[in-house]
C-alpha atoms as a PDB file:
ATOM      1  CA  UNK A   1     294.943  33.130  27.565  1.00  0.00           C
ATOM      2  CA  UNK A   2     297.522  35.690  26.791  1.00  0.00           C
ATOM      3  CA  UNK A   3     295.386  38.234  28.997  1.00  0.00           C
ATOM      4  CA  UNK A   4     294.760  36.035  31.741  1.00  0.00           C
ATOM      5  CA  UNK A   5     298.307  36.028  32.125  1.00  0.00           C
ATOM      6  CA  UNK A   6     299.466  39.548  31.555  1.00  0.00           C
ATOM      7  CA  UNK A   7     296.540  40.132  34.229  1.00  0.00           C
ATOM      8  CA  UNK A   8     298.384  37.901  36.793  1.00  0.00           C
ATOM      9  CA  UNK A   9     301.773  39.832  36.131  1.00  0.00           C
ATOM     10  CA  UNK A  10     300.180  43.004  36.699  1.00  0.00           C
ATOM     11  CA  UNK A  11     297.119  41.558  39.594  1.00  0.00           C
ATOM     12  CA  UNK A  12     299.947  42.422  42.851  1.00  0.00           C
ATOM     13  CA  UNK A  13     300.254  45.974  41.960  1.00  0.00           C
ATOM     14  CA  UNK A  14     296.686  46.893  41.884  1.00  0.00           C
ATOM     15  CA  UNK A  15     296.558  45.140  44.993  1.00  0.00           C
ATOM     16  CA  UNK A  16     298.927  47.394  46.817  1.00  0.00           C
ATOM     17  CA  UNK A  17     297.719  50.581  45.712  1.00  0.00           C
ATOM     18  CA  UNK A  18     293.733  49.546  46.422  1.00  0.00           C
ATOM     19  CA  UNK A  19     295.002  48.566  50.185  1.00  0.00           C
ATOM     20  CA  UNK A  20     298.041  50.110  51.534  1.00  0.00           C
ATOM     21  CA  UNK A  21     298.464  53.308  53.626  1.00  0.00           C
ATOM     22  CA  UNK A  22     301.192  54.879  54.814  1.00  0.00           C
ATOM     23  CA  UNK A  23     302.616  58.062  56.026  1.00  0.00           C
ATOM     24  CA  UNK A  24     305.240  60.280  54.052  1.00  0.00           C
ATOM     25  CA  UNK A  25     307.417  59.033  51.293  1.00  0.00           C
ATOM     26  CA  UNK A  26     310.662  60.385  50.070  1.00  0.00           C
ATOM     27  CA  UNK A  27     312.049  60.715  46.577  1.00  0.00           C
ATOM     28  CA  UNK A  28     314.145  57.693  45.654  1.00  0.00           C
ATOM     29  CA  UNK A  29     315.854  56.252  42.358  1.00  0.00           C
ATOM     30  CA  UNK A  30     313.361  54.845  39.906  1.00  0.00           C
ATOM     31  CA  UNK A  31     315.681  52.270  38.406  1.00  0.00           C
ATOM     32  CA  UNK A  32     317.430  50.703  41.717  1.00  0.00           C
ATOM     33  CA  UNK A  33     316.351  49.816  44.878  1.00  0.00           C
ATOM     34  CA  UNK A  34     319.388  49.953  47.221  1.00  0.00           C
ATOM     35  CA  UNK A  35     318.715  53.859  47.918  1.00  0.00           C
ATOM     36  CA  UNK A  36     315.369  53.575  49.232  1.00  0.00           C
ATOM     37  CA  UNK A  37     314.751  55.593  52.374  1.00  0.00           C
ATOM     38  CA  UNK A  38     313.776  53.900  55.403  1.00  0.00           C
ATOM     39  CA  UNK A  39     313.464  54.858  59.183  1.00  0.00           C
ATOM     40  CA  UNK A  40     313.593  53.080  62.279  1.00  0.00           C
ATOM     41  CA  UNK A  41     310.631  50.737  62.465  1.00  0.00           C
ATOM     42  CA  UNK A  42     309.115  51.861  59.065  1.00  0.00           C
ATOM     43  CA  UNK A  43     308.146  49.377  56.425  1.00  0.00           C
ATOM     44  CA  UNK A  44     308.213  50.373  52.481  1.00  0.00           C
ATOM     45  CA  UNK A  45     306.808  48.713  50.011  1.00  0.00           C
ATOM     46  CA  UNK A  46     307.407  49.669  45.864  1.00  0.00           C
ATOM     47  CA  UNK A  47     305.482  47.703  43.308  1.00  0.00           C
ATOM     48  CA  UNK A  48     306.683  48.524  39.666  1.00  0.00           C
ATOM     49  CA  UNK A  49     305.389  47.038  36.472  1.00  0.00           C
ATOM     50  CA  UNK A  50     308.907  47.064  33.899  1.00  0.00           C
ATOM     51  CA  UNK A  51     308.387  46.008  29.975  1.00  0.00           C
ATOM     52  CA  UNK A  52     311.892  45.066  28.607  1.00  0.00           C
ATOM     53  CA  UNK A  53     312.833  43.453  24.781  1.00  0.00           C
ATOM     54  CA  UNK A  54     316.386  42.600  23.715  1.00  0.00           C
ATOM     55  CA  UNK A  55     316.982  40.848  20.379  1.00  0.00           C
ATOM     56  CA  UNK A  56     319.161  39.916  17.685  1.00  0.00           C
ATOM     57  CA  UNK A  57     318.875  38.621  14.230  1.00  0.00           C
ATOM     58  CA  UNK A  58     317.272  35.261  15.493  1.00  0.00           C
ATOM     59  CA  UNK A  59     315.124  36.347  18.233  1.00  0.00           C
ATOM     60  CA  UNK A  60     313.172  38.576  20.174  1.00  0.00           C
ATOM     61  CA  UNK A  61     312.447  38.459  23.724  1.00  0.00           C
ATOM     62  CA  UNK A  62     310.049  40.491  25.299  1.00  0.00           C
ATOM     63  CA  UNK A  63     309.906  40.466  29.043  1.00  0.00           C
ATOM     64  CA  UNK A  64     307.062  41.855  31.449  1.00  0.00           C
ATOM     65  CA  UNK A  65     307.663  41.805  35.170  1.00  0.00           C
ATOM     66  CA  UNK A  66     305.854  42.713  38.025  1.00  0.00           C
ATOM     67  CA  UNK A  67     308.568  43.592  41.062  1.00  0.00           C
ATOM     68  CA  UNK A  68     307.786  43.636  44.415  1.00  0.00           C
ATOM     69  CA  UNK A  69     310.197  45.704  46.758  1.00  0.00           C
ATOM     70  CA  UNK A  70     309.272  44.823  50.699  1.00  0.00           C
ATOM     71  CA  UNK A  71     311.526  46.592  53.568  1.00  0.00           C
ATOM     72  CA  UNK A  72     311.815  47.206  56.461  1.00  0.00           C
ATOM     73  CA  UNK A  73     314.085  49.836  59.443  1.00  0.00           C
ATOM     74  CA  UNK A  74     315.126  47.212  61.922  1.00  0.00           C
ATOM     75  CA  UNK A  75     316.940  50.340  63.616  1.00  0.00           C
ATOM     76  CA  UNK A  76     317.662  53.943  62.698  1.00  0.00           C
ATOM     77  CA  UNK A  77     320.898  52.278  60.391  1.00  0.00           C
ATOM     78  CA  UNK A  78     320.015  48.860  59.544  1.00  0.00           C
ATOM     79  CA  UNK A  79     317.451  47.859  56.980  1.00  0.00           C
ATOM     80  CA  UNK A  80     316.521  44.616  55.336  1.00  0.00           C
ATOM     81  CA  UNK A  81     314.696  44.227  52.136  1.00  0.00           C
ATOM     82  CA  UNK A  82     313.104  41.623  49.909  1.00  0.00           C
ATOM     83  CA  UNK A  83     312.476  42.192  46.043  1.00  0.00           C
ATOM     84  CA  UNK A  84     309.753  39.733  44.692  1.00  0.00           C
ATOM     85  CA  UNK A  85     309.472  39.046  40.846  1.00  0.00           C
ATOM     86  CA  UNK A  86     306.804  37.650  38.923  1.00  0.00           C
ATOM     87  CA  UNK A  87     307.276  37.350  35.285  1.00  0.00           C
ATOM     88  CA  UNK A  88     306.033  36.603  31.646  1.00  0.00           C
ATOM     89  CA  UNK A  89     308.814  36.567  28.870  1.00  0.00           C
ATOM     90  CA  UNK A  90     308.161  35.619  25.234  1.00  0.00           C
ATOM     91  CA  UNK A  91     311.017  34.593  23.112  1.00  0.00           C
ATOM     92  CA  UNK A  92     309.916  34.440  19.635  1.00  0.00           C
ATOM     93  CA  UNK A  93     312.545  33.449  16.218  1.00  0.00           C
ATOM     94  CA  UNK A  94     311.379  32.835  12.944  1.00  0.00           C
ATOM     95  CA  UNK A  95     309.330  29.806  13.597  1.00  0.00           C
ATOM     96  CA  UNK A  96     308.395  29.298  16.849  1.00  0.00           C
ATOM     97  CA  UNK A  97     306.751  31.806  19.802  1.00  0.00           C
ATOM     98  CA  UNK A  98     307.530  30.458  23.352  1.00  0.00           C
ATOM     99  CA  UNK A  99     306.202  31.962  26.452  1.00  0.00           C
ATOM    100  CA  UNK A 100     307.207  31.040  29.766  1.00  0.00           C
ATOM    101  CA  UNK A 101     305.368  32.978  33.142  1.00  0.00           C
ATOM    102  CA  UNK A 102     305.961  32.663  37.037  1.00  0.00           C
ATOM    103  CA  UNK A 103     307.893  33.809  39.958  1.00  0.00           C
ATOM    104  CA  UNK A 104     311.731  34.797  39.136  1.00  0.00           C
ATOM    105  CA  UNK A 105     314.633  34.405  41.563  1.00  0.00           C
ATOM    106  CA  UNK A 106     314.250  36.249  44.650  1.00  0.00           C
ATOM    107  CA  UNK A 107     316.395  38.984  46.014  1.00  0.00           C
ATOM    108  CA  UNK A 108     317.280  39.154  50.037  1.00  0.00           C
ATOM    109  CA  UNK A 109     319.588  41.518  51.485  1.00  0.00           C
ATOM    110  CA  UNK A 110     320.405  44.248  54.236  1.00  0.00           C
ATOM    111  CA  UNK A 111     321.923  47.897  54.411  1.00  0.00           C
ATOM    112  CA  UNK A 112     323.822  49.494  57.086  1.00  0.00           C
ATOM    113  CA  UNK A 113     324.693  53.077  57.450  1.00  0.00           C
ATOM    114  CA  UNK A 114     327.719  53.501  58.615  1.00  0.00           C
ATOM    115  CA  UNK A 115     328.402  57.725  57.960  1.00  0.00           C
ATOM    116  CA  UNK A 116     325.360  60.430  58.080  1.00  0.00           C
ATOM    117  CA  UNK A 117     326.552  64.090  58.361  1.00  0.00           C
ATOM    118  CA  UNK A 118     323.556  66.727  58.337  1.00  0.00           C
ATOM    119  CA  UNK A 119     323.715  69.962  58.164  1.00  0.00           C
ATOM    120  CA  UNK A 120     320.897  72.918  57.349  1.00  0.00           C
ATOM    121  CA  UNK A 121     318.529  71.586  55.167  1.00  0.00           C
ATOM    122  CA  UNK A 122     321.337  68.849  53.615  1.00  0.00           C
ATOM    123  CA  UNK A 123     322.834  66.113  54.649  1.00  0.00           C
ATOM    124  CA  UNK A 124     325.663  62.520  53.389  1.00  0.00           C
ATOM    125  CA  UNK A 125     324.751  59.053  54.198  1.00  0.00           C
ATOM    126  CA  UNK A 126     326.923  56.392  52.791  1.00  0.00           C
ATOM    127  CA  UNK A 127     325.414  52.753  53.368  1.00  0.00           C
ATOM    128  CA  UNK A 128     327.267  49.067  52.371  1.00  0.00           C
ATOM    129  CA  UNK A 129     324.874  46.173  51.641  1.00  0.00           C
ATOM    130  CA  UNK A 130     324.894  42.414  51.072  1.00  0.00           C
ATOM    131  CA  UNK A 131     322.657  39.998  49.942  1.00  0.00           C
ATOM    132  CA  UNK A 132     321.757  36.859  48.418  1.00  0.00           C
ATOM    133  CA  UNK A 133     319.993  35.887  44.720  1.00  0.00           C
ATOM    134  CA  UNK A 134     317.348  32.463  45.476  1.00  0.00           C
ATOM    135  CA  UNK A 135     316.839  30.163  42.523  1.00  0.00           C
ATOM    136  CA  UNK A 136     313.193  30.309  43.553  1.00  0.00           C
ATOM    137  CA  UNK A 137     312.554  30.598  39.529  1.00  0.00           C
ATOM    138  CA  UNK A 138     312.250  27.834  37.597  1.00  0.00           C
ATOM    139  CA  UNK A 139     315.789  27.000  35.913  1.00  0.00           C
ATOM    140  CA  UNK A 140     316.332  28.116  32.630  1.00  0.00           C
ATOM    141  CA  UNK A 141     312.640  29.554  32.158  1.00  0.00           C
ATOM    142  CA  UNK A 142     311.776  32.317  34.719  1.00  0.00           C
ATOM    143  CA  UNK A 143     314.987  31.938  36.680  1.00  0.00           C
ATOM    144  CA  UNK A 144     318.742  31.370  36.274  1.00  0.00           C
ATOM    145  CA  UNK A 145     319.150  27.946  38.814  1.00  0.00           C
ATOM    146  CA  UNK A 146     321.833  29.416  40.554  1.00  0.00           C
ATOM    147  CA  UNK A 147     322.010  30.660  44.271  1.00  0.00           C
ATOM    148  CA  UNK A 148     323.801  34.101  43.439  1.00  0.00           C
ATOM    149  CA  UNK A 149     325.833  36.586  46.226  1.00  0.00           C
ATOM    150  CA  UNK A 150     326.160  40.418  45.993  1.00  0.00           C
ATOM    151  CA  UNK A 151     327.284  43.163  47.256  1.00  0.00           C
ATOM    152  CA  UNK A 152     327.833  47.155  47.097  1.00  0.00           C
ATOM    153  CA  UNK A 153     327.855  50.852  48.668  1.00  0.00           C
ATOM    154  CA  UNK A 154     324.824  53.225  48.505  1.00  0.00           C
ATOM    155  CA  UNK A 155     325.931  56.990  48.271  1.00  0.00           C
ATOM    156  CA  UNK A 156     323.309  59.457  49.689  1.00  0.00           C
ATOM    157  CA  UNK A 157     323.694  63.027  49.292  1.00  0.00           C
ATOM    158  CA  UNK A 158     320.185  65.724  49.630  1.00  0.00           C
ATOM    159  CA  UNK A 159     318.920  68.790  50.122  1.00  0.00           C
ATOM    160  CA  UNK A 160     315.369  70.458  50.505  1.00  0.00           C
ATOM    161  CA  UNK A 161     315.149  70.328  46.484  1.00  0.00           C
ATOM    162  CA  UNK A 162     317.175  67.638  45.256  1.00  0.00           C
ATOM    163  CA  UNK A 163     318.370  63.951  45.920  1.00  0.00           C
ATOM    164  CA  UNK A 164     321.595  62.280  44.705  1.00  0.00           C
ATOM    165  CA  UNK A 165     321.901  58.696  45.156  1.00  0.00           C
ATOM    166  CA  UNK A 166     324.809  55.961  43.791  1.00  0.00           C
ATOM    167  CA  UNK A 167     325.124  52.805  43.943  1.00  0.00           C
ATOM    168  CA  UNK A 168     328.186  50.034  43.240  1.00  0.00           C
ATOM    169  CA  UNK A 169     326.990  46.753  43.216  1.00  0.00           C
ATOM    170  CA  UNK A 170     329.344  43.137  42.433  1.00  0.00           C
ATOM    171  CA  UNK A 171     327.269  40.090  41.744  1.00  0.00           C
ATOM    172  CA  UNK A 172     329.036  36.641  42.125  1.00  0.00           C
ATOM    173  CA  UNK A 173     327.220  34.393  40.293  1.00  0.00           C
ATOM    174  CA  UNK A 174     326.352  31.032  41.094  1.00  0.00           C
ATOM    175  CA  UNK A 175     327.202  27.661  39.190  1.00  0.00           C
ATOM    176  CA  UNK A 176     324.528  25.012  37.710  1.00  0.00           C
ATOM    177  CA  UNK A 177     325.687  21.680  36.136  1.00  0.00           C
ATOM    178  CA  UNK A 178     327.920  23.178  33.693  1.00  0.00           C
ATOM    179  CA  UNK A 179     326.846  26.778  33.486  1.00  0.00           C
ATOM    180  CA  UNK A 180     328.213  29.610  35.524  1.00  0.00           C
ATOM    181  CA  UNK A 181     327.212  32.774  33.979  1.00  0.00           C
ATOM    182  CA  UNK A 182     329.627  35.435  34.415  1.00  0.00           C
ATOM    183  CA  UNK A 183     330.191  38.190  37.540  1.00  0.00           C
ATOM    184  CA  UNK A 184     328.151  41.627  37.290  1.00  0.00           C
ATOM    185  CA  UNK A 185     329.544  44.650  37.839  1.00  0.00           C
ATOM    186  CA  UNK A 186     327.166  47.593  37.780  1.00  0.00           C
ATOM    187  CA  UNK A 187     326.989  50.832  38.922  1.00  0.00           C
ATOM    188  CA  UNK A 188     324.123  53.652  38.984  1.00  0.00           C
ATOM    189  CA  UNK A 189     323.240  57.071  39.393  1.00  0.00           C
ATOM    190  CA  UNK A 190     320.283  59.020  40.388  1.00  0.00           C
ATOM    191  CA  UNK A 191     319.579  62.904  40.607  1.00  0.00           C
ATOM    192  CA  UNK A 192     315.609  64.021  41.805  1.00  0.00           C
ATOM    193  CA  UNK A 193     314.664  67.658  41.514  1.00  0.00           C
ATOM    194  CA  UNK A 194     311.782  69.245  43.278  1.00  0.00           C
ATOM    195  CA  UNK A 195     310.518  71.832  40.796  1.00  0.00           C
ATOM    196  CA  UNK A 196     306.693  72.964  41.765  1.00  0.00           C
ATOM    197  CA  UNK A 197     307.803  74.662  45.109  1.00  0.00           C
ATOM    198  CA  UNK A 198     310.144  77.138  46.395  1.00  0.00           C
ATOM    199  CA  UNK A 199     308.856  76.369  50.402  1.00  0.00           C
ATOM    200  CA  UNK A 200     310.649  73.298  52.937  1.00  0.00           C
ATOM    201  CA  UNK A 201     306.441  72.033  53.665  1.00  0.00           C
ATOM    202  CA  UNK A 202     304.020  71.414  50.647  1.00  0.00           C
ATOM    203  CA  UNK A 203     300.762  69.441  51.914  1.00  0.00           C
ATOM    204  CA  UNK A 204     299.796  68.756  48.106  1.00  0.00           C
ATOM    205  CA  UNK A 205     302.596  67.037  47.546  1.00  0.00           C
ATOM    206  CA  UNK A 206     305.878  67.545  45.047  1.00  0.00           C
ATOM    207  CA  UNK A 207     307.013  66.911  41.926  1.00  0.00           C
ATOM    208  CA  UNK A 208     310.646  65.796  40.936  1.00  0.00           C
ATOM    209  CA  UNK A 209     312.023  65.629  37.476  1.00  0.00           C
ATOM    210  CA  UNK A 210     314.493  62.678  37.612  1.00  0.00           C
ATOM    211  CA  UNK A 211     317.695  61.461  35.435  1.00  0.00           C
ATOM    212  CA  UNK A 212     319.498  58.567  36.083  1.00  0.00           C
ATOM    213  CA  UNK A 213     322.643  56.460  34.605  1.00  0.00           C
ATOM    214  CA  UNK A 214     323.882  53.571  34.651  1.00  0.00           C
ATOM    215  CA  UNK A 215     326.387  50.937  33.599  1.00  0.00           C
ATOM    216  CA  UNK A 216     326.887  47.421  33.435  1.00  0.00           C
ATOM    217  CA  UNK A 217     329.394  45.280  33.153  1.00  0.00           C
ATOM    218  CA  UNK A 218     329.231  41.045  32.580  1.00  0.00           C
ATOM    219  CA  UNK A 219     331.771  38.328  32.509  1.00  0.00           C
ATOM    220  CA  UNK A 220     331.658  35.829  29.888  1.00  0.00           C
ATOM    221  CA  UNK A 221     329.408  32.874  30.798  1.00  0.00           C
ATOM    222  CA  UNK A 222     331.665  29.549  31.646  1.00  0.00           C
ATOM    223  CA  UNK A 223     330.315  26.013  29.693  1.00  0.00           C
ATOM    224  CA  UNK A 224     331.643  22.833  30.140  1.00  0.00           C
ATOM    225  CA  UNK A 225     333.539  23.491  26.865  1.00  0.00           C
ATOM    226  CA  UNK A 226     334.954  26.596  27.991  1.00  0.00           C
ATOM    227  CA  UNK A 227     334.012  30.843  27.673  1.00  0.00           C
ATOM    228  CA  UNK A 228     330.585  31.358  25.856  1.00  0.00           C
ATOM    229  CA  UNK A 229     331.605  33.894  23.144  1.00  0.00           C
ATOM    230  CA  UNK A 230     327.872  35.043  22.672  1.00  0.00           C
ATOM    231  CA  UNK A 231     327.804  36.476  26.358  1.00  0.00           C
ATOM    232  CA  UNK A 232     329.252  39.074  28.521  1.00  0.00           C
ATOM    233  CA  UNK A 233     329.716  42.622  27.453  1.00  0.00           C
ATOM    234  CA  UNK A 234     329.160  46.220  28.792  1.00  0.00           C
ATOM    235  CA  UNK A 235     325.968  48.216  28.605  1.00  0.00           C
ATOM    236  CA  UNK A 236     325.073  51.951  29.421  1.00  0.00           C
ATOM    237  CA  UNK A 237     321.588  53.220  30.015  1.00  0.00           C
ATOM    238  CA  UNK A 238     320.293  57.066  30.535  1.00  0.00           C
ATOM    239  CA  UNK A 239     316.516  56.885  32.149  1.00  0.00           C
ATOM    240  CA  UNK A 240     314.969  60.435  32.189  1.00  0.00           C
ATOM    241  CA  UNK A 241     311.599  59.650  34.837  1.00  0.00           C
ATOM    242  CA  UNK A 242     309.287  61.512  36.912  1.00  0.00           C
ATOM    243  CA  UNK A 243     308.074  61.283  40.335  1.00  0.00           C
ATOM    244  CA  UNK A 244     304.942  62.722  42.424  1.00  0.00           C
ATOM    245  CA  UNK A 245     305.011  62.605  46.438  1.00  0.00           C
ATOM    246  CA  UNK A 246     302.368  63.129  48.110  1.00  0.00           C
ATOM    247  CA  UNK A 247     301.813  62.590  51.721  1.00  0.00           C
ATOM    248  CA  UNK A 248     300.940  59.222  51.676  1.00  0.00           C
ATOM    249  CA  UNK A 249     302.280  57.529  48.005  1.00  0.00           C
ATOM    250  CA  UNK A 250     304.306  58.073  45.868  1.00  0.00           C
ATOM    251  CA  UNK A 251     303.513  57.355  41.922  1.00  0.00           C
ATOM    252  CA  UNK A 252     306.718  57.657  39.277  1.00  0.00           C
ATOM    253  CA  UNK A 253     307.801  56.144  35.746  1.00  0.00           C
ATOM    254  CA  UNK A 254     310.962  56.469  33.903  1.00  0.00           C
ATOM    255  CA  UNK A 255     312.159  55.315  30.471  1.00  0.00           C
ATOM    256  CA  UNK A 256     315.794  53.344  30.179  1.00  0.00           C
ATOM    257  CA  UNK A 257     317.252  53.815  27.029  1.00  0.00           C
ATOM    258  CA  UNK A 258     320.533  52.379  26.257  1.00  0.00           C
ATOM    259  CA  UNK A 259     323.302  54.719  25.216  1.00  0.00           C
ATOM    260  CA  UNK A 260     326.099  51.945  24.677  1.00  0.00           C
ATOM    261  CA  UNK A 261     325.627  48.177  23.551  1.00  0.00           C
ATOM    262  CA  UNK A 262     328.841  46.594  23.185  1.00  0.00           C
ATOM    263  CA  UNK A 263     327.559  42.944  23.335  1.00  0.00           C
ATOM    264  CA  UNK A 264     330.006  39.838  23.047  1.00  0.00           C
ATOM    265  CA  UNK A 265     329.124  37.731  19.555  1.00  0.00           C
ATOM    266  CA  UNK A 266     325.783  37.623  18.834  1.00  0.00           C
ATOM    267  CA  UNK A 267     324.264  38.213  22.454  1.00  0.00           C
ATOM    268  CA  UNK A 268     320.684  39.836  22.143  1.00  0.00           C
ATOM    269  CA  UNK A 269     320.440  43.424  22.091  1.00  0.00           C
ATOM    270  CA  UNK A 270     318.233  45.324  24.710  1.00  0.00           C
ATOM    271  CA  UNK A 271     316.086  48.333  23.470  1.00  0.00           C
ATOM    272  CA  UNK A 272     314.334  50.839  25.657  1.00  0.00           C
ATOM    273  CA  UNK A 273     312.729  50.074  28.574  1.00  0.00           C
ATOM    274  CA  UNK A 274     309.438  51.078  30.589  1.00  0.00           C
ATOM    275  CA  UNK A 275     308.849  51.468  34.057  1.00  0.00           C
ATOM    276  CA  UNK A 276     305.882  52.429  36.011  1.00  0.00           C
ATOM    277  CA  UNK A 277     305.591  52.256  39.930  1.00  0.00           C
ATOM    278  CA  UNK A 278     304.053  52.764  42.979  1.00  0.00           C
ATOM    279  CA  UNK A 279     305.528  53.277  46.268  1.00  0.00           C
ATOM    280  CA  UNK A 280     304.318  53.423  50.377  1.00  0.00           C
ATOM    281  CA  UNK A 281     305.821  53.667  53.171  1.00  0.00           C
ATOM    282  CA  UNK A 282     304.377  53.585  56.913  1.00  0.00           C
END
C-alpha cells in the first residue's frame, strides 16, 4: 500500500519527462518559482519531487510532494503561473503512525515586468507578482482550509555565465473557524554559474553550480483562545544544487539545509531537505 502511494506522488513527473518537448531552457532558482523565465507566448512547465521531515520530541513528520509548476508568457512582460501539489505526509509519535495523501492547496498568480535594462551580454529585470493560495486540500490533512493572498518582487540580474535572482514574498493568511495561522514573510536568493564553457553557444548543453538562501519569517497562529505559543518563528536555509541545460530540458537537484531554527515553544523542527526536478519550456 505504502508503494502504491509513493508511486502516485511521484506517477506526474515521469509523465512529463516521457512526453514533453520543448525548445531552450534557461537557468532558474531551484528552490522558488517566481524567477522562472518565460517569453512571449512560451509555456514552462517544472515538475519537482521534494522530501521534507520536521520534528520535535513528540513527533515526526515526513512529507513527500510532487509539485507541478505550469506557466505561461501572455506577452513579452506578463506571465501567469499555476503550481500544483500532490502530497503524502506521515506524522508518526510514540504510538501511533498516521498518513494522510492527496492534492494540497493550489497556488495561482501572475508577474509583470515592469524595468529590463540590457546591455552586452547582461542585463536587470525587476518583476512584482500577486496571487492567490486555494483550499483545494483537504482541511487540516493535505491542506490548510484557508483561501490565502500573496504577494512580492522578483529581482533579475544575468550575464553569459551567471544568474542572480531574489525574491520578497508577504503571505496573508486566511481564517478557518477559529484558526488563522500567522502572515509569512520570506525572502530568497539564488546565484547559477555556468562552469563547463568559456563560449556565448554550447549545443551540448551547460552546467551551473548553484547556491541559494533563504529566510522565513511566521506570525504566531491566532485560536479562539488567543496566540498559539507553539507556532511562528524564523527559519534560514542555505541549498547548494546543480543544474544541467540542455537544449530542450533542463534536469537539477539541490539540498536545503537549515542554518537557523528559532522555533516558537515546541513547534517541530525541520531538517534537511531534498529536491529533484525537471523542467521544459516551449
Amino acid at each position: 500500500m505504502r508503494f502504491h502511494t509513493i508511486s502516485q506522488i511521484i506517477r506526474p513527473a515521469l509523465f512529463f519527462l516521457a512526453t514533453i518537448s520543448a525548445t531552450a531552457a534557461l537557468a532558474a532558482p531551484i528552490t522558488f518559482n517566481g524567477a522562472l523565465p518565460l517569453s512571449d507566448e512560451q509555456f514552462i512547465i517544472r515538475q519537482q519531487i521534494i522530501s521534507t521531515t520536521s520534528e520535535n520530541e513528540q513527533l515526526k513528520i515526513n512529507t513527500l510532494s510532487s509539485v507541478t509548476a505550469i506557466g505561461y508568457g501572455v506577452s513579452a512582460k506578463l506571465a501567469v503561473f499555476g503550481i500544483v501539489p500532490i502530497i503524502r505526509r506521515e506524522t508518526q509519535s510514540a504510538n501511533t503512525l498516521r498518513t494522510t495523501s492527496g492534492l494540497a492547496d493550489i497556488n495561482l498568480f501572475a508577474r509583470y515586468q515592469i524595468y529590463q535594462k540590457d546591455g552586452p551580454g547582461k542585463t536587470l529585470r525587476i518583476a512584482p507578482f500577486a496571487g492567490v493560495v486555494l483550499p483545494t486540500g483537504r482541511a487540516q490533512q493535505t491542506g490548510d482550509g484557508s483561501t490565502d493572498i500573496f504577494g512580492g518582487l522578483i529581482i533579475t540580474r544575468a550575464s553569459t555565465r551567471w544568474n542572480f535572482d531574489s525574491q520578497i514574498k508577504y503571505v496573508r493568511n486566511g481564517r478557518v473557524d477559529a484558526l488563522k495561522r500567522g502572515d509569512e514573510t520570506s525572502i530568497n536568493a539564488s546565484l547559477q554559474y555556468r562552469i563547463n564553457s568559456n563560449v556565448n553557444v554550447n549545443t551540448n548543453g551547460y552546467l551551473f553550480t548553484v547556491i541559494e538562501a533563504g529566510l522565513v519569517h511566521s506570525g504566531r497562529n491566532e485560536r479562539a483562545v488567543g496566540l498559539d505559543p507553539n507556532s511562528g518563528g524564523t527559519i534560514a536555509f542555505i541549498s547548494p544544487g546543480i543544474q544541467y541545460a540542455a537544449q530542450r530540458w533542463i534536469s537539477e537537484a539541490a539540498i536545503r539545509f537549515p542554518v537557523i531554527k528559532n522555533l516558537n515553544g515546541s513547534a517541530p523542527q525541520p531538517a534537511a531537505s531534498f529536491i529533484i526536478s525537471a523542467r521544459f519550456n516551449f
